[in-house]
C-alpha atoms as a PDB file:
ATOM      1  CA  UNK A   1      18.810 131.074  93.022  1.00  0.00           C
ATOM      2  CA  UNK A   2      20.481 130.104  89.823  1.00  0.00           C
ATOM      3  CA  UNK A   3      17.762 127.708  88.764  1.00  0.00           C
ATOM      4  CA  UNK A   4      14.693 130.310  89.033  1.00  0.00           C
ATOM      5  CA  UNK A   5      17.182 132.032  85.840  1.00  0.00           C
ATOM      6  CA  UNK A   6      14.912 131.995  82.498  1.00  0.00           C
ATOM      7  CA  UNK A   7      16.463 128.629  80.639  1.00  0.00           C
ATOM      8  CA  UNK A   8      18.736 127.181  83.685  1.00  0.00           C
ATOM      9  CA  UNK A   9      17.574 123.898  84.213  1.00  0.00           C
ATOM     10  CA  UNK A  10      19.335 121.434  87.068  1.00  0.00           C
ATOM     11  CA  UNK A  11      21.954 120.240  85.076  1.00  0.00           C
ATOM     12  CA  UNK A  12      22.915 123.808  83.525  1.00  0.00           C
ATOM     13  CA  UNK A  13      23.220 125.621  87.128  1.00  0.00           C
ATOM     14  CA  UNK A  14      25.189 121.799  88.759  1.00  0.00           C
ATOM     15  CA  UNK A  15      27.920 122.553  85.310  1.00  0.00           C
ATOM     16  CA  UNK A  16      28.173 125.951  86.096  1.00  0.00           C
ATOM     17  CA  UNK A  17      28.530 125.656  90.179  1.00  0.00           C
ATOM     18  CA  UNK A  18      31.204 123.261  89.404  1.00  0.00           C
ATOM     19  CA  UNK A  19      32.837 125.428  87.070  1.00  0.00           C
ATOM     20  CA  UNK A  20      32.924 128.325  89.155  1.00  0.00           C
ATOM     21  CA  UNK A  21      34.248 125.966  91.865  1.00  0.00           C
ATOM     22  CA  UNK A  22      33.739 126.311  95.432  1.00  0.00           C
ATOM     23  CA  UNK A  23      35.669 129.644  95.913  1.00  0.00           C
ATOM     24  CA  UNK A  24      33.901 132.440  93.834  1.00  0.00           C
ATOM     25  CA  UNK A  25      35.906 134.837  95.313  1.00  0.00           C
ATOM     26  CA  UNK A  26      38.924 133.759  92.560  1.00  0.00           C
ATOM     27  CA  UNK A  27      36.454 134.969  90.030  1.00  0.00           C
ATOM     28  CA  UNK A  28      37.242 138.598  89.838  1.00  0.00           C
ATOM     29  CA  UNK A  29      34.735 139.981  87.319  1.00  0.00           C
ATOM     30  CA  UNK A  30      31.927 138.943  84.945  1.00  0.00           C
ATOM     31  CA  UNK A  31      34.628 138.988  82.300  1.00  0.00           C
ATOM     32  CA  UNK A  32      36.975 136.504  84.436  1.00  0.00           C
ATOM     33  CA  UNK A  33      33.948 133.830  84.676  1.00  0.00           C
ATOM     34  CA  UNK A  34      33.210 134.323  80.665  1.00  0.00           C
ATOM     35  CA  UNK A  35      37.084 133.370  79.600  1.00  0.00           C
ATOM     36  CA  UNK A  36      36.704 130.394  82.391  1.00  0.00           C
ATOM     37  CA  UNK A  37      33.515 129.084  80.318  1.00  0.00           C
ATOM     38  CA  UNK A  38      35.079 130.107  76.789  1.00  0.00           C
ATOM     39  CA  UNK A  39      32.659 132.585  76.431  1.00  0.00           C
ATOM     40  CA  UNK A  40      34.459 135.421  75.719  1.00  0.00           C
ATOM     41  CA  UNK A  41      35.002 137.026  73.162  1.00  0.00           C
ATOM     42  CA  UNK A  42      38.445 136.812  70.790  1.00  0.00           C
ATOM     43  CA  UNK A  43      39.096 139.322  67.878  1.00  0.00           C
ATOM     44  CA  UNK A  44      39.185 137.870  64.435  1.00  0.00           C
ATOM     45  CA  UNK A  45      39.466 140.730  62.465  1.00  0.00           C
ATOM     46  CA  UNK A  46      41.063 141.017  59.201  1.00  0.00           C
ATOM     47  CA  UNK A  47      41.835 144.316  56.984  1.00  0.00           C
ATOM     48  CA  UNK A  48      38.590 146.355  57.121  1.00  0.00           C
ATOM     49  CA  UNK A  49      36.138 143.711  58.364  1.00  0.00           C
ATOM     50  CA  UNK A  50      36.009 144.184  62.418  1.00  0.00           C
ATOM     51  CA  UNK A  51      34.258 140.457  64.121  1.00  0.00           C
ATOM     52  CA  UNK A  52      34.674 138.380  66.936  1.00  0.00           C
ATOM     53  CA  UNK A  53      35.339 134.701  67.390  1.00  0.00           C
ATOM     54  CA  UNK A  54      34.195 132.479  70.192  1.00  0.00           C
ATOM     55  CA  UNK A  55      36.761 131.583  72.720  1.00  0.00           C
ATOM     56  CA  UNK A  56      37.875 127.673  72.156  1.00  0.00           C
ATOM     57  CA  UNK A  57      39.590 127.737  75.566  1.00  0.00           C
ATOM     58  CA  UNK A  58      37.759 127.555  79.024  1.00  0.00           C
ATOM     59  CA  UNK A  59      35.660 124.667  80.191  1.00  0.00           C
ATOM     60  CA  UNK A  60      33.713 123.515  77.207  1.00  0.00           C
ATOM     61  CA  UNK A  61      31.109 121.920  79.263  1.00  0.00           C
ATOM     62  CA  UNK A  62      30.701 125.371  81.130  1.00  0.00           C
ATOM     63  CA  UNK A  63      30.122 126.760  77.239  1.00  0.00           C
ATOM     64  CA  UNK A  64      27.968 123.759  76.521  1.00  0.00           C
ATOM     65  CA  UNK A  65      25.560 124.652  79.826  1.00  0.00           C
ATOM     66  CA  UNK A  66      25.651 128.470  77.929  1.00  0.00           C
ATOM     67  CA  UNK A  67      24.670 126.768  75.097  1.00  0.00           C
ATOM     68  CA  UNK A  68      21.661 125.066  76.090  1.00  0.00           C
ATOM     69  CA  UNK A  69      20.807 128.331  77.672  1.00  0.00           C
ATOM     70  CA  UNK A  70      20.958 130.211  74.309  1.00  0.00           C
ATOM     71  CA  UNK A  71      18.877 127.807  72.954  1.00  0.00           C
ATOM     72  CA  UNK A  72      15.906 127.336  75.362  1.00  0.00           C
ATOM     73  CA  UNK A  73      15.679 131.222  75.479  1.00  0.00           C
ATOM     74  CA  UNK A  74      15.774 131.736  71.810  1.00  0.00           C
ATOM     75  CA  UNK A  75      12.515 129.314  71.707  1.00  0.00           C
ATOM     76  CA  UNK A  76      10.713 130.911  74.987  1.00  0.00           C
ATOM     77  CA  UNK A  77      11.921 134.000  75.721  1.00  0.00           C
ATOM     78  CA  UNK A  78      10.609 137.230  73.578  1.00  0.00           C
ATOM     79  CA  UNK A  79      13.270 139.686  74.729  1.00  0.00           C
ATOM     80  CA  UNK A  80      15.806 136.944  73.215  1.00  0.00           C
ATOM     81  CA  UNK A  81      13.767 136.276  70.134  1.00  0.00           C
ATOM     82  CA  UNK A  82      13.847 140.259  69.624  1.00  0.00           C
ATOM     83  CA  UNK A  83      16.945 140.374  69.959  1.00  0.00           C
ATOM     84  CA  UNK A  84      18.114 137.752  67.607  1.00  0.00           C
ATOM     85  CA  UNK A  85      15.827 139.495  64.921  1.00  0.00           C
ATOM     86  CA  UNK A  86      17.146 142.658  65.895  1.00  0.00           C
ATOM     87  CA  UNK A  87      20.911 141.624  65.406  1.00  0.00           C
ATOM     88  CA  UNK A  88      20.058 139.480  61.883  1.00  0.00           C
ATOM     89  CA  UNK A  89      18.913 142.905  60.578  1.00  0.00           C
ATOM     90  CA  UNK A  90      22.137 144.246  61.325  1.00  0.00           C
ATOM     91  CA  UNK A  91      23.664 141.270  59.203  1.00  0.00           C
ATOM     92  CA  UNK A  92      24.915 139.433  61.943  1.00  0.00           C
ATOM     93  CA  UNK A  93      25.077 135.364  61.571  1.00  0.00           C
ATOM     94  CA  UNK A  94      23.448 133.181  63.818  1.00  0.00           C
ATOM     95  CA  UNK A  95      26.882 131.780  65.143  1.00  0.00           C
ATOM     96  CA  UNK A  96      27.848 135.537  65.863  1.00  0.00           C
ATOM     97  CA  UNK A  97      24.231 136.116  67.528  1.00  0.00           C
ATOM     98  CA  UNK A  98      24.802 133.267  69.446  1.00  0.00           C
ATOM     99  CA  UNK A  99      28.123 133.922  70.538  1.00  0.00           C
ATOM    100  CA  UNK A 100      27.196 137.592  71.873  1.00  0.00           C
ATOM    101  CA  UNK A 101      24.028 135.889  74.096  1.00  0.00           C
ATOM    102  CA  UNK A 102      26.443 133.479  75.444  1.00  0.00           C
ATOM    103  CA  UNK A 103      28.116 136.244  76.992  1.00  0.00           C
ATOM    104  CA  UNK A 104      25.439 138.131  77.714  1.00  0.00           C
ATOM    105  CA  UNK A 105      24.286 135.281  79.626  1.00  0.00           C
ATOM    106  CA  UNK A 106      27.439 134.374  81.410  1.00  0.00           C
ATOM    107  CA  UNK A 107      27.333 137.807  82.814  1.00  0.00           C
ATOM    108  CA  UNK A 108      23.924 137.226  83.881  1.00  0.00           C
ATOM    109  CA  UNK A 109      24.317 133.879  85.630  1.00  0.00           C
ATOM    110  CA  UNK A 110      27.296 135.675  87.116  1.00  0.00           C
ATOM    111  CA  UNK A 111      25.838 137.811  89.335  1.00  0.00           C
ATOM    112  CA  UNK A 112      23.377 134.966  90.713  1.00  0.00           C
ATOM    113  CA  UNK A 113      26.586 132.924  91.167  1.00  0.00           C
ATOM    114  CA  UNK A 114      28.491 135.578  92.866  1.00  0.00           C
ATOM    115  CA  UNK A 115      25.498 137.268  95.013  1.00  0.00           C
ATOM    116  CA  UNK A 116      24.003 133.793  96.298  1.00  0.00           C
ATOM    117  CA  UNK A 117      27.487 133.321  97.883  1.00  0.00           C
ATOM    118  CA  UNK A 118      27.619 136.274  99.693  1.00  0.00           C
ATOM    119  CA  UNK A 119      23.897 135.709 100.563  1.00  0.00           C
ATOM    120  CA  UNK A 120      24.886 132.767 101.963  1.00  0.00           C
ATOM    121  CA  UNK A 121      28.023 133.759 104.085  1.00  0.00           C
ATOM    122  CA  UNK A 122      26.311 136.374 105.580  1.00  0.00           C
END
């Protein structure tokens, strides 16, 4: 169930059902549902420095709902607060932090999307 998910409140799992749309089945991987909620990551790199940007396409409520994820676990959850402090040490910026738990998350909430469907065919 895609609300018992650390930080996914009613509104956050309703955004990201109707982003995903009624047939998961178009989604074809984890990576397929990040570019749908802009959540993917797009190179930015320039001469010797090697980054990431944050995808501006995709449903930007979708990355919103991410969002508010992010930021509920960062307060509550310890394995998220240890990770932030882990990444700042490797001179990371918040933005970039924030950007890499947005995926992480969107693959997370993926595979509740994806295996409550088939769950629910069966």
């Amino acid at each position: 169930m895609l609300v018992a998910a650390n930080g996914v409140g009613t509104d956050v799992a309703g955004q990201l059902l109707i982003t995903a749309g009624e047939n998961h089945d178009r989604l074809r991987s984890e990576a397929a549902f990040a570019m749908l909620c802009g959540a993917a990551p797009i190179p930015a790199s320039s001469g010797k420095t090697t980054r990431h940007r944050l995808n501006r396409g995709g449903d930007r409520q979708a990355n919103a709902a991410l969002y508010r994820v992010v930021l509920c676990r960062l307060r509550w959850d310890p394995r998220t607060r240890a990770h932030m402090e882990r990444r700042t040490k490797q001179d990371l910026s918040k933005k970039e932090i924030i950007r890499c738990l947005k995926r992480y998350i969107a693959r997370e909430l993926y595979r509740i999307i994806t295996t409550n469907d088939h769950e629910l065919a069966a």
